[in-house]
N, C-alpha and C. Protein backbone atom coordinates (compact mmCIF):
# COMPACT_ATOMS: atom_id res chain seq x y z
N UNK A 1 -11.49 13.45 -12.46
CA UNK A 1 -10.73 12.23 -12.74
C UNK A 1 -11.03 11.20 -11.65
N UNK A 2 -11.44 9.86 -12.12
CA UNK A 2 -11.58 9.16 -11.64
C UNK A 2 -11.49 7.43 -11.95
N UNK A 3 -11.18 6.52 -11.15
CA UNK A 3 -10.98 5.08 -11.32
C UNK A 3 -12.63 4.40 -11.65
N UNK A 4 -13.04 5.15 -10.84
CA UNK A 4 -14.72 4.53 -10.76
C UNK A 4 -15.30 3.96 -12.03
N UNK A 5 -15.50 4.37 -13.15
CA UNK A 5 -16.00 3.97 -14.29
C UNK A 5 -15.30 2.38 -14.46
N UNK A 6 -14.09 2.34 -14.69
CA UNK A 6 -13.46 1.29 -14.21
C UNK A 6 -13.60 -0.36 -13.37
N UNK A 7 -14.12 0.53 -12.31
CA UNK A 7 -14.21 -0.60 -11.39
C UNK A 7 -15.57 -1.71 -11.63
N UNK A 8 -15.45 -2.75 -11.76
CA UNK A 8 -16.68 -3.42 -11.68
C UNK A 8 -17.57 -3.73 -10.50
N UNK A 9 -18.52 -4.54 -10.53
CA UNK A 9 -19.47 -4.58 -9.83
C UNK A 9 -18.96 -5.67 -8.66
N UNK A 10 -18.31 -6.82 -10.00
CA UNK A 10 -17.45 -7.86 -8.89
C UNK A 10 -16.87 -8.06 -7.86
N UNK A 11 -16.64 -8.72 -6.81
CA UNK A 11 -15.63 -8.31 -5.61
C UNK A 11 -14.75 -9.38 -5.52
N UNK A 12 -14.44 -10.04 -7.09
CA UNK A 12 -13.34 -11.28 -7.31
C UNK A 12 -12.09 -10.61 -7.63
N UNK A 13 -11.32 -10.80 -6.95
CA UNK A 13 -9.91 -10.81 -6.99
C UNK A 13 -9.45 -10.19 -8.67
N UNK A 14 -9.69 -11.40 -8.80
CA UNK A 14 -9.03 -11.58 -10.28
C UNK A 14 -10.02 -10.73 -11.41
N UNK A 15 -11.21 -10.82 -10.94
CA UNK A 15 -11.89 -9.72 -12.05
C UNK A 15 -11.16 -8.42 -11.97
N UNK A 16 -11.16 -7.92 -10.70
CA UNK A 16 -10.77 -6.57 -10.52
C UNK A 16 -9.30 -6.07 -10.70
N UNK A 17 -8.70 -7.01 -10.76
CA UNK A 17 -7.43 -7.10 -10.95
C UNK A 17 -7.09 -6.80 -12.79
N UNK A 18 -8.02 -7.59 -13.24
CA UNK A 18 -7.77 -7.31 -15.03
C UNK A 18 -8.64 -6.12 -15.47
N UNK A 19 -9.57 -5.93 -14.61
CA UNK A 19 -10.04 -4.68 -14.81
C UNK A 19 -9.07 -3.32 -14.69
N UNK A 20 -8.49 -3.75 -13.60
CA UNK A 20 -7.42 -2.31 -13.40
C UNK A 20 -6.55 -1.69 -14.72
N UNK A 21 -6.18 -3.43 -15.06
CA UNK A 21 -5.04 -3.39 -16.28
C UNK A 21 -5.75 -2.12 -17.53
N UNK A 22 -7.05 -1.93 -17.79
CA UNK A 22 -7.36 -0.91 -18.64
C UNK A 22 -7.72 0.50 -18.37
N UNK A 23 -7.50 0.62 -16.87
CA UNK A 23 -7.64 2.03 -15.78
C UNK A 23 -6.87 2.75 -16.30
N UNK A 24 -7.73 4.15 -17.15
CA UNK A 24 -7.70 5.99 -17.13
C UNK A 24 -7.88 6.41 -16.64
N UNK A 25 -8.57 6.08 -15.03
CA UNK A 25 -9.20 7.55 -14.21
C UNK A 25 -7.90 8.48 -13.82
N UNK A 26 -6.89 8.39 -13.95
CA UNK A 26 -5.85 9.51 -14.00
C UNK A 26 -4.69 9.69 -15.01
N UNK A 27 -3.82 10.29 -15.53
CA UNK A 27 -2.87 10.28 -16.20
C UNK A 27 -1.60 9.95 -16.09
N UNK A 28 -1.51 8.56 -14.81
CA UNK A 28 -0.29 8.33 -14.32
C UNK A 28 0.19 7.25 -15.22
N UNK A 29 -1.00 6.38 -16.24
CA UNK A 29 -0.83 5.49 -16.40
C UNK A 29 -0.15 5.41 -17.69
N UNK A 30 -0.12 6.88 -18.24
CA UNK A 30 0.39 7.17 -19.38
C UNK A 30 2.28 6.75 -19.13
N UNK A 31 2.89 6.99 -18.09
CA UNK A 31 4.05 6.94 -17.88
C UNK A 31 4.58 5.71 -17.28
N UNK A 32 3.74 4.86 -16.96
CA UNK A 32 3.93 3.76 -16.17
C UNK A 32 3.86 2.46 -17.15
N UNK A 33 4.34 1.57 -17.00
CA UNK A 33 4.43 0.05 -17.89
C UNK A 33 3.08 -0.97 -17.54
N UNK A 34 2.84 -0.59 -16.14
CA UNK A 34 1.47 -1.05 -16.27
C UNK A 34 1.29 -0.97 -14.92
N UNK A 35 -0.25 -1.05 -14.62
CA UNK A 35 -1.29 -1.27 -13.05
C UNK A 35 -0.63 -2.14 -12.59
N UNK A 36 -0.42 -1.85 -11.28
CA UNK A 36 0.32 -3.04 -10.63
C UNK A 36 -1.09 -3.23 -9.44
N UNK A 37 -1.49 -3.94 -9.64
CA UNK A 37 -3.12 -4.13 -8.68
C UNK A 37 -2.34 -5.07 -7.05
N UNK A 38 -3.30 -5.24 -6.40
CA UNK A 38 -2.55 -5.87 -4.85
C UNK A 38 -2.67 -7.19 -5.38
N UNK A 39 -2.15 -8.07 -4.11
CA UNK A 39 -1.38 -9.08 -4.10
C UNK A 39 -1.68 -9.51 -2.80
N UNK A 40 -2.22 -11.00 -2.92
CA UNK A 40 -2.66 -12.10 -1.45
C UNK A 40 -3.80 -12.73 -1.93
N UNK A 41 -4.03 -13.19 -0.64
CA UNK A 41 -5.60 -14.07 -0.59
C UNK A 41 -6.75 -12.97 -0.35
N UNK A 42 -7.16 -13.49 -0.48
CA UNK A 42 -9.14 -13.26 -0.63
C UNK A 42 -9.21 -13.19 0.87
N UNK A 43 -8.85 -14.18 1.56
CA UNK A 43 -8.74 -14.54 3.53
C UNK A 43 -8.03 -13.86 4.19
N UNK A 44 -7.13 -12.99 3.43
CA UNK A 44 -6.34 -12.22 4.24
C UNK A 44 -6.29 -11.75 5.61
N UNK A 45 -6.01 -11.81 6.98
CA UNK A 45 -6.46 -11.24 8.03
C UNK A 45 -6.00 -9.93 8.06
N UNK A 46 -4.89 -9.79 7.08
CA UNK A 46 -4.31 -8.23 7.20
C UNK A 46 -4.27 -7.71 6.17
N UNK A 47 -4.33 -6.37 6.03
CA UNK A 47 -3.55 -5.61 4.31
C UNK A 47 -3.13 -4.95 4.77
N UNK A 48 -2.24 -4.68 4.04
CA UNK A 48 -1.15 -3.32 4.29
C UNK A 48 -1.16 -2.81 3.33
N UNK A 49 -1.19 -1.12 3.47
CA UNK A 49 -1.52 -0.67 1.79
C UNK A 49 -0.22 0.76 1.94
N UNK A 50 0.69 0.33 1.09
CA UNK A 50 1.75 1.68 1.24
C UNK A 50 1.27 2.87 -0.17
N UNK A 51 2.17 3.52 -0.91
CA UNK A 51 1.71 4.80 -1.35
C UNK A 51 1.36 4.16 -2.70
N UNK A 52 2.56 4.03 -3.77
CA UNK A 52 2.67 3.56 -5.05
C UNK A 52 3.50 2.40 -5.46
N UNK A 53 3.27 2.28 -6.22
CA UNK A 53 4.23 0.91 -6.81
C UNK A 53 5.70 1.40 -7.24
N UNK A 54 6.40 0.90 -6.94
CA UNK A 54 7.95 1.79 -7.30
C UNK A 54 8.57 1.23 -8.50
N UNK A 55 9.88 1.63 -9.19
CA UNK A 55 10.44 0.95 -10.11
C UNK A 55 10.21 -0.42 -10.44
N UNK A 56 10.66 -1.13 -9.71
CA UNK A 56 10.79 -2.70 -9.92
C UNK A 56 9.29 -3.46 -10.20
N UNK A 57 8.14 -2.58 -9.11
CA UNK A 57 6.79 -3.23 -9.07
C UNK A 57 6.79 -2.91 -10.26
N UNK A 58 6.70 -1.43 -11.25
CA UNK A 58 6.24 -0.88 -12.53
C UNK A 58 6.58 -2.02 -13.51
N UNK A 59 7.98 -2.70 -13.08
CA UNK A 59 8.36 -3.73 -14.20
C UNK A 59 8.04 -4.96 -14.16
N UNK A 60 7.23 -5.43 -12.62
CA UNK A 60 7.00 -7.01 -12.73
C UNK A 60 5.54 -7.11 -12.45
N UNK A 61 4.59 -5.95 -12.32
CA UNK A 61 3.61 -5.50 -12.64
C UNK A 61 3.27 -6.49 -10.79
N UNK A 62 3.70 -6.45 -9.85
CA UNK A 62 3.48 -6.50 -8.44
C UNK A 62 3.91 -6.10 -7.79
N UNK A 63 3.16 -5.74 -6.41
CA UNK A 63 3.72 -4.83 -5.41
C UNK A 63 4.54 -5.03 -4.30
N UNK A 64 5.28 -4.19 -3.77
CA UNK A 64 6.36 -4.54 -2.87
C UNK A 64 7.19 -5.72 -3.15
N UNK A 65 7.65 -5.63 -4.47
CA UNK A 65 8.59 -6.78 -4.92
C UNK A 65 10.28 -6.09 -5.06
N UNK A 66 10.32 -4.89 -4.63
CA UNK A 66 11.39 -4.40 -4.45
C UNK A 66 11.89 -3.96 -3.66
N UNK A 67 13.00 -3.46 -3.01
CA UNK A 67 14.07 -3.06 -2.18
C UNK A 67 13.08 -3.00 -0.56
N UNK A 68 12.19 -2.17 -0.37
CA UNK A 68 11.12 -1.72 0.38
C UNK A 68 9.97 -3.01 0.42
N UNK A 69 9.93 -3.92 -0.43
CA UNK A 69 9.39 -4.99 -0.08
C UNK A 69 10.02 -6.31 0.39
N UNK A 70 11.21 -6.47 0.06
CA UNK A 70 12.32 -7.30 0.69
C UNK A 70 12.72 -6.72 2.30
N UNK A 71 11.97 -5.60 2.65
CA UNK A 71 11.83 -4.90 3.63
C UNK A 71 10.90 -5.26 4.12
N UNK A 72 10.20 -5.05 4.26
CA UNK A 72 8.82 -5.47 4.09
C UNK A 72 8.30 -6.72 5.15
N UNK A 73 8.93 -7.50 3.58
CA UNK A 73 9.09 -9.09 4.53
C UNK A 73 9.67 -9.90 5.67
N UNK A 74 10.97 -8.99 5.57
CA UNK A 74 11.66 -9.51 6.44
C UNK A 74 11.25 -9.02 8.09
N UNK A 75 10.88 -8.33 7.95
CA UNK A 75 9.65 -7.40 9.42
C UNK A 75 8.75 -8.19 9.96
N UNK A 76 8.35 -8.81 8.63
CA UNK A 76 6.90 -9.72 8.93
C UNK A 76 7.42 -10.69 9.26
N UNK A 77 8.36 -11.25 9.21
CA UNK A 77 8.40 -12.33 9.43
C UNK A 77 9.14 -12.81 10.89
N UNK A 78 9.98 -11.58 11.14
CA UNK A 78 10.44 -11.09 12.45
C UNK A 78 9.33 -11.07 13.17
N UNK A 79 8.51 -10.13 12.63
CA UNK A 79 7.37 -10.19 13.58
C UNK A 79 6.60 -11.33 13.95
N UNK A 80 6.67 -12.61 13.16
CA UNK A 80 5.66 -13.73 12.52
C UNK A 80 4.25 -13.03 12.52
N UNK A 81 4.36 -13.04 11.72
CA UNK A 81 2.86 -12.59 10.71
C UNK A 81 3.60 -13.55 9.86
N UNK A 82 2.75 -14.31 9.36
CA UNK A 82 2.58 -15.90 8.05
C UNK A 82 2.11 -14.54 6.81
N UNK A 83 3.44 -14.07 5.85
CA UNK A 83 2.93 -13.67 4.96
C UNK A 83 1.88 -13.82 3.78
N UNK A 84 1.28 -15.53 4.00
CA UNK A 84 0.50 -16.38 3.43
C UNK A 84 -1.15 -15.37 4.03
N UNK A 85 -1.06 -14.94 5.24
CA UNK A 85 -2.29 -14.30 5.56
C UNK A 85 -2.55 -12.98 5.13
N UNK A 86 -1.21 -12.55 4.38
CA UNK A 86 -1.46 -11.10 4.64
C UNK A 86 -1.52 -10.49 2.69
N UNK A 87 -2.17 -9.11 2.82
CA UNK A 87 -2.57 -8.73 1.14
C UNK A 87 -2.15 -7.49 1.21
N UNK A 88 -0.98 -7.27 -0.11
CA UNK A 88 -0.64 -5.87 0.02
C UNK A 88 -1.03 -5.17 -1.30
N UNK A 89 -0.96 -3.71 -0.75
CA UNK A 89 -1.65 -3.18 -2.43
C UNK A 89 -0.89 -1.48 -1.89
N UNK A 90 -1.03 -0.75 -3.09
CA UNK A 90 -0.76 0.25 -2.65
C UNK A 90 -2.24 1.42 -2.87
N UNK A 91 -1.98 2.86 -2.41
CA UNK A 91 -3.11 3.56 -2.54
C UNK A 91 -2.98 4.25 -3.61
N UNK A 92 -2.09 4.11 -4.84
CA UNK A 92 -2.04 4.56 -6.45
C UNK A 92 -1.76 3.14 -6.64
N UNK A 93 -2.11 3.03 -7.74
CA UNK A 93 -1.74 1.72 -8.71
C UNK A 93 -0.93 1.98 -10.16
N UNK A 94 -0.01 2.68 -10.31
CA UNK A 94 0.82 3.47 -11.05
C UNK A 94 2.15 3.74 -10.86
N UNK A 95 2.76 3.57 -11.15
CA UNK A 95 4.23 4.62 -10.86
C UNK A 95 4.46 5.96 -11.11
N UNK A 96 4.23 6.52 -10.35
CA UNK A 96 4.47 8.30 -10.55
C UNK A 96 6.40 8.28 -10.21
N UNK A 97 6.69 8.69 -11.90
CA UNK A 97 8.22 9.04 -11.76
C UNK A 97 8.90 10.35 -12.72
N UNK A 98 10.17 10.77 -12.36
CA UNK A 98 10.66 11.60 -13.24
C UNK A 98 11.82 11.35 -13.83
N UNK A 99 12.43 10.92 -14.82
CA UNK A 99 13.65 10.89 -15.34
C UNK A 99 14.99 11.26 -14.55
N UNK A 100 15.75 11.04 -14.52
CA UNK A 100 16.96 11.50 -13.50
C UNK A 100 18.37 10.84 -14.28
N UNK A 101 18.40 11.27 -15.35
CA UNK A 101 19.73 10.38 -15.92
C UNK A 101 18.77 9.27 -16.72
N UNK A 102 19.83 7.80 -16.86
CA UNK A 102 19.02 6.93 -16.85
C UNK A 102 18.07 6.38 -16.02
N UNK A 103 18.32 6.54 -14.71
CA UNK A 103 17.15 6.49 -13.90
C UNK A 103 15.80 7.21 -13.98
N UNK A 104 14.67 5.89 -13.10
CA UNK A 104 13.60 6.75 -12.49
C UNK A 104 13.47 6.90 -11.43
N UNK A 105 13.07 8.05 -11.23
CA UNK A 105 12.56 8.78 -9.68
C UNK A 105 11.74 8.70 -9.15
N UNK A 106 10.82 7.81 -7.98
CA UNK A 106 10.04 8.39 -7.58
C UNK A 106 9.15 9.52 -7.52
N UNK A 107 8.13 9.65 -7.77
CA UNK A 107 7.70 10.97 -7.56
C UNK A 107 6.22 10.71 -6.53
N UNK A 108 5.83 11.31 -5.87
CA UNK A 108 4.91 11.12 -4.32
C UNK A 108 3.33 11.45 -5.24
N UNK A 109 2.49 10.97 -4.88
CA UNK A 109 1.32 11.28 -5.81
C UNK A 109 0.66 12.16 -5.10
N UNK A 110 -0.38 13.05 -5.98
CA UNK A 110 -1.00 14.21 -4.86
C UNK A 110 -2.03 13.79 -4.97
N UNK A 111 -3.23 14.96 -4.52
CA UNK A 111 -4.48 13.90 -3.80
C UNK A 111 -5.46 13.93 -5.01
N UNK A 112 -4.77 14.52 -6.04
CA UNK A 112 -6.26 14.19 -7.09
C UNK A 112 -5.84 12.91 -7.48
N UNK A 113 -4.65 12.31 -7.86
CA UNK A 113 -4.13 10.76 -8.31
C UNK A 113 -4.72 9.44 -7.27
N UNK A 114 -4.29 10.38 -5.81
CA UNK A 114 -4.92 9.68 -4.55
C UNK A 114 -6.21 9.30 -4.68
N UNK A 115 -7.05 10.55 -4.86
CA UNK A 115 -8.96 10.11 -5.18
C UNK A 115 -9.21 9.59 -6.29
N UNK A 116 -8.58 9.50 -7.30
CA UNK A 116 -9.07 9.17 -8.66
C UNK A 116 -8.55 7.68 -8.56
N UNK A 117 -8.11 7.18 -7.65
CA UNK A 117 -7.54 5.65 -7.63
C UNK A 117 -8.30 4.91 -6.35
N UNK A 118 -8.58 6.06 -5.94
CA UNK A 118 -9.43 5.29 -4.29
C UNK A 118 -10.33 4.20 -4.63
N UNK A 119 -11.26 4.60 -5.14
CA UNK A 119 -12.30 3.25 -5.53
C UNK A 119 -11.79 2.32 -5.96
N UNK A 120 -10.20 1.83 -6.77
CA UNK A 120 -9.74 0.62 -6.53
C UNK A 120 -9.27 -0.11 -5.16
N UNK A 121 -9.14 0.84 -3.96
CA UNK A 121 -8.68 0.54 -2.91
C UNK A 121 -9.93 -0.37 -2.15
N UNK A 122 -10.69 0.70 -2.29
CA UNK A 122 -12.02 0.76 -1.96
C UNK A 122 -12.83 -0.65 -2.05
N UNK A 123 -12.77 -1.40 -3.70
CA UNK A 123 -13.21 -2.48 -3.99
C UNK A 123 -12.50 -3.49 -3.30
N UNK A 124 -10.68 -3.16 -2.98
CA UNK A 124 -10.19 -4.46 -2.39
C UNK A 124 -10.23 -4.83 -0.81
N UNK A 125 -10.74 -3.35 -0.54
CA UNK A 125 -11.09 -3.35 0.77
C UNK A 125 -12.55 -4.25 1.09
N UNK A 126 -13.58 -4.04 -0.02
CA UNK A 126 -14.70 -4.88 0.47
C UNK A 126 -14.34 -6.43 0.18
N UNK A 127 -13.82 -6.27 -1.04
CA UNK A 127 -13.57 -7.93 -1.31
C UNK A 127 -12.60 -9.00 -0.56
N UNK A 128 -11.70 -8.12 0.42
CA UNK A 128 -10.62 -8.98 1.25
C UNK A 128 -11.45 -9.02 2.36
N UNK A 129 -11.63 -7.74 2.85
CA UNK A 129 -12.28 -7.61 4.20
C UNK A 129 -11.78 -8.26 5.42
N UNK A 130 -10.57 -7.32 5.45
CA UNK A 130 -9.25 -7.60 6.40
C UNK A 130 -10.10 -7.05 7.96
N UNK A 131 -9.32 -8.04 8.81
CA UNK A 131 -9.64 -7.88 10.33
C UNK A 131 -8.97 -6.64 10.76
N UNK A 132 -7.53 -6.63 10.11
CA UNK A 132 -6.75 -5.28 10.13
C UNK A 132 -5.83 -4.74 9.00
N UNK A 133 -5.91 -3.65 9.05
CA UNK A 133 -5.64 -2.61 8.07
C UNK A 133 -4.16 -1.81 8.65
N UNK A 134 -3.24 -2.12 7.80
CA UNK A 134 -2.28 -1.41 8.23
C UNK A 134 -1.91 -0.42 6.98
N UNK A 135 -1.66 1.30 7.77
CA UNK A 135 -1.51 1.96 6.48
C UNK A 135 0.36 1.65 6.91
N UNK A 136 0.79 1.81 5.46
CA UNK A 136 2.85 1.86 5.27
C UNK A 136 2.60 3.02 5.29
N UNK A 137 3.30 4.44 5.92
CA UNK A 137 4.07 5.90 5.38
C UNK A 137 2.40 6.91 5.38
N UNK A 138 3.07 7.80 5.31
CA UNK A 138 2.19 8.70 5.75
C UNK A 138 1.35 9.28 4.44
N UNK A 139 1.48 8.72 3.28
CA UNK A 139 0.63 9.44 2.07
C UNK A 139 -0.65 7.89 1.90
N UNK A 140 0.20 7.07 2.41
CA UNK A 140 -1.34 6.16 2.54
C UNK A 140 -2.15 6.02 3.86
N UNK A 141 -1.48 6.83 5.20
CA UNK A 141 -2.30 6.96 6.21
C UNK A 141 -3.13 7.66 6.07
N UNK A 142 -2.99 9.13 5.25
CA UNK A 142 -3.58 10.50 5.41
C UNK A 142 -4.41 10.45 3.89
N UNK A 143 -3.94 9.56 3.18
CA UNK A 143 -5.27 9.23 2.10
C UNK A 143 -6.69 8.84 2.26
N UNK A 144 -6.01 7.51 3.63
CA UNK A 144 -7.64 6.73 4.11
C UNK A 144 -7.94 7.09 5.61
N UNK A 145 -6.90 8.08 6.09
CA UNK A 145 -7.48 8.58 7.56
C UNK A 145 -7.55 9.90 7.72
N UNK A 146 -7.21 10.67 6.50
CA UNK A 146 -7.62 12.19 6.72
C UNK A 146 -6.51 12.79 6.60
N UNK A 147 -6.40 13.89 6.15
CA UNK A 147 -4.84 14.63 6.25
C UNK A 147 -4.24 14.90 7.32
N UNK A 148 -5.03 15.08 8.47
CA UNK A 148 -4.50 15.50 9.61
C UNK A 148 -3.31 14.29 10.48
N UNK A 149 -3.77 13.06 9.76
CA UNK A 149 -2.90 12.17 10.43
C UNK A 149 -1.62 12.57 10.43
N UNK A 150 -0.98 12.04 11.46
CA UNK A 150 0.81 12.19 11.57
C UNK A 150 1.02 10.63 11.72
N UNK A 151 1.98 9.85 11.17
CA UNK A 151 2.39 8.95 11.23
C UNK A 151 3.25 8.89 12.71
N UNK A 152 4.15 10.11 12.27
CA UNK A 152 5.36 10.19 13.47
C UNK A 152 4.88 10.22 14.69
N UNK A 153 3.37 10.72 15.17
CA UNK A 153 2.98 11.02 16.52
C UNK A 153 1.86 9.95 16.88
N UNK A 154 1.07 8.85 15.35
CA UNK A 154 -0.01 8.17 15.66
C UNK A 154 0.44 6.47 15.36
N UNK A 155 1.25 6.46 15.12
CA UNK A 155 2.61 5.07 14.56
C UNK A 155 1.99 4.16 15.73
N UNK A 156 1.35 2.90 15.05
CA UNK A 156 0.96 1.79 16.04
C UNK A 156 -0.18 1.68 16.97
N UNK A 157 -0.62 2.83 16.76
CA UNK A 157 -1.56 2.90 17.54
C UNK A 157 -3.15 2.78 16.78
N UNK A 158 -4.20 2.03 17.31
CA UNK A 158 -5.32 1.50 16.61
C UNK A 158 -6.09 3.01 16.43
N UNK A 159 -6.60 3.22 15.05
CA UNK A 159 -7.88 4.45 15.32
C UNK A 159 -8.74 3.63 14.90
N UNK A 160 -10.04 4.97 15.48
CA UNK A 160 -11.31 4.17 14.61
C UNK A 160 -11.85 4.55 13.37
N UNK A 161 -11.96 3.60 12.62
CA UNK A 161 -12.19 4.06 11.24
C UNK A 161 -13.45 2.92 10.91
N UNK A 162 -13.87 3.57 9.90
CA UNK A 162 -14.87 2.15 9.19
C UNK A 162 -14.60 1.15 8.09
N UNK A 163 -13.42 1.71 8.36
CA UNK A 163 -12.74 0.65 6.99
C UNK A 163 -12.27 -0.94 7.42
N UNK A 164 -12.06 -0.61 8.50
CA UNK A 164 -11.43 -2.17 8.77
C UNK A 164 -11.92 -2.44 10.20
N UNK A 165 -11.79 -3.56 10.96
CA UNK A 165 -12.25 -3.56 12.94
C UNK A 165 -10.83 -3.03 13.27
N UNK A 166 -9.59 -2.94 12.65
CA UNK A 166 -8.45 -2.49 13.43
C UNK A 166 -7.45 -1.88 12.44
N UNK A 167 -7.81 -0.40 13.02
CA UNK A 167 -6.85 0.16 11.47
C UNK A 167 -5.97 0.93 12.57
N UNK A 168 -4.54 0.70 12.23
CA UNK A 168 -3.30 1.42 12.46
C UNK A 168 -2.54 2.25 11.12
N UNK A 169 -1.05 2.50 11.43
CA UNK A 169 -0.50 3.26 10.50
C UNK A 169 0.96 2.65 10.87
N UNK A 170 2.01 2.70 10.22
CA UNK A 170 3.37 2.75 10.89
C UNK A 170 4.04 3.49 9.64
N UNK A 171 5.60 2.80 9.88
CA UNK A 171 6.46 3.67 8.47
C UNK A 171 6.31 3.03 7.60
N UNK A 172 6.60 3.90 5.70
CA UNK A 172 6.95 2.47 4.76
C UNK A 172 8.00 2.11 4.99
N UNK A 173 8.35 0.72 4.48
CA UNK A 173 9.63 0.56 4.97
C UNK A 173 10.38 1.10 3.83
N UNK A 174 10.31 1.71 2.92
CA UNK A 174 10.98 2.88 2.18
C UNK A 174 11.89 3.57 3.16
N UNK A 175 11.61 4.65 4.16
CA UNK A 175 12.03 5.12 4.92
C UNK A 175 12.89 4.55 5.97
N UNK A 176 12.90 2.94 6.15
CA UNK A 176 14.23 2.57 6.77
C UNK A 176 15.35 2.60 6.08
N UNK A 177 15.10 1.98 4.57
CA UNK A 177 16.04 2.13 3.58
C UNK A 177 16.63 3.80 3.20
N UNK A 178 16.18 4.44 3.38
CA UNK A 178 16.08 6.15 3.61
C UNK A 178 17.08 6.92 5.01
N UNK A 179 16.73 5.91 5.87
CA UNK A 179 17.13 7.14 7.03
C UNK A 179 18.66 6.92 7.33
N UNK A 180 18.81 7.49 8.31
CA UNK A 180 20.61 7.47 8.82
C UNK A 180 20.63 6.47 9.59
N UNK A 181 19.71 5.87 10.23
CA UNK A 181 19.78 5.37 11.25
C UNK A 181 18.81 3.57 11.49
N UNK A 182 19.17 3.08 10.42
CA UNK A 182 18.31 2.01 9.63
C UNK A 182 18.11 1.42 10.83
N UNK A 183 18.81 1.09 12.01
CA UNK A 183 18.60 -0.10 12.70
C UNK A 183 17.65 0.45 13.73
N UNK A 184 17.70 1.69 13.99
CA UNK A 184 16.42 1.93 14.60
C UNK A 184 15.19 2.08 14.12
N UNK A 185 15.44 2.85 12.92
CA UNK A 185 13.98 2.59 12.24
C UNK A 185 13.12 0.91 12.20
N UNK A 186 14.33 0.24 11.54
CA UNK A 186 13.43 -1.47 11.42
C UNK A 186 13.05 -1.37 12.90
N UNK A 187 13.82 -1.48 13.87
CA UNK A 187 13.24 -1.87 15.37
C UNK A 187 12.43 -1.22 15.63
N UNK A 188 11.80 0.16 15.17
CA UNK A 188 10.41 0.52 15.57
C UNK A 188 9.34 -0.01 14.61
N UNK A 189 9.97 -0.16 13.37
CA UNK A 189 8.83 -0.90 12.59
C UNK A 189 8.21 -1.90 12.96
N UNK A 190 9.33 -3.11 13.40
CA UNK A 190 9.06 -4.37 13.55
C UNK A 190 8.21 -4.41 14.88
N UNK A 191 8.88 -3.78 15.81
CA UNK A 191 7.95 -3.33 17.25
C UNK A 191 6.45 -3.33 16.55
N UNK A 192 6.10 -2.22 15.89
CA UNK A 192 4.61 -2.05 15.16
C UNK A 192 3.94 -3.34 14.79
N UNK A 193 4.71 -4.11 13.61
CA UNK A 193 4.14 -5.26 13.32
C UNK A 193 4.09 -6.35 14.19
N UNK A 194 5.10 -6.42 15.41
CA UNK A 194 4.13 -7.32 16.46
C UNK A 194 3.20 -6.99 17.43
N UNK A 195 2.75 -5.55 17.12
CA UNK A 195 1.39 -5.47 17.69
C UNK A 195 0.13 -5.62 16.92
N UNK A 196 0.57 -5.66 15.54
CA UNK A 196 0.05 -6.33 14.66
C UNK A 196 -0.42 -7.84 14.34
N UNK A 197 0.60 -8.61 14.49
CA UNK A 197 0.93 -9.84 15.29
C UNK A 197 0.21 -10.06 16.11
N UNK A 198 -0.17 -9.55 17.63
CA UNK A 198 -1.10 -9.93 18.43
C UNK A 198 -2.01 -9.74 18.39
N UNK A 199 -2.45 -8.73 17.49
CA UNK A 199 -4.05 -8.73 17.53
C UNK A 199 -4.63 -9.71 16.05
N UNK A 200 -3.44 -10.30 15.77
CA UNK A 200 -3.95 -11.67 14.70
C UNK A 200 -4.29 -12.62 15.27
């Protein structure tokens, strides 16, 4: 299973973007309302790429437009990072969920959904061609930096990778909305994104 057949040759925004909209390389898309592809400029100096698109993205078919992206923003902007510079996408383009009542659930994608979607990452990575790369949460650190990553022990700190000149990791902000202890979590987040911040 794979996205690849999919992907075009193009490295326009908008081609690849309507291309996604007819993406089978996995079976997530069967359950989902539609590809929610990334979101920014072409100039981007940054992307941030968290796991999947959640409820709300599934319904307005963009990313981080919910709870965790109102999160999101407000970090960035604490931090000043000009969200005008920055392109977010996630590393599935799907909603992986389970029924729960009337609700949907989250559900975490595993790594065949992970590889079979990479080459969309992949294309927006050549076509933005961000100065820096920030992974959100630890299923999109350990997608594009290896499993071995730990978020909790490598959080903020630059590795070297070939994907970007400055690739870090921090939390999604899912997980502030998540923990017991929200006001510390944002303050280490936001800490992250103004080291983010300075190397803009």
């Amino acid at each position: 299973m794979t996205a690849a057949p999919y992907v075009p040759d193009s490295r326009s925004l908008p081609k690849l973007r309507g291309a996604a909209t007819v993406c089978h390389g996995c079976d997530l898309w069967r359950t989902a309302t539609q590809t929610v592809f990334g979101s920014g400029t072409r100039t981007a100096d940054v992307m941030f790429v968290g796991e999947q698109p959640g409820d709300q993205e599934d319904q307005q078919g963009e990313p981080f437009v919910g709870p965790a992206g109102r999160m999101l923003d407000k970090g960035l902007e604490e931090a000043g990072i000009d969200r005008g510079r920055v392109y977010v996408t996630n590393a599935v383009k799907h909603f992986k969920w389970q029924p729960r009542g009337k609700r949907r659930i989250h559900q975490k994608p595993n790594w065949t959904e992970l590889a079979a979607c990479r080459p969309w990452l992949d294309a927006e990575l050549a076509a933005v061609k961000p100065r820096v790369l920030v992974c959100l949460g630890a299923t999109a650190a350990q997608g594009l930096l290896g499993r071995q990553f730990r978020v909790t022990k490598q959080r903020g700190e630059p590795v070297d990778s070939p994907l970007a000149e400055i690739v870090l990791a921090t939390i999604h902000p899912s997980a502030i909305l998540r923990s017991d202890d929200r006001e510390r979590e944002y303050a280490g987040f936001v800490a992250d994104l103004r080291k983010v911040a300075a190397l803009l």
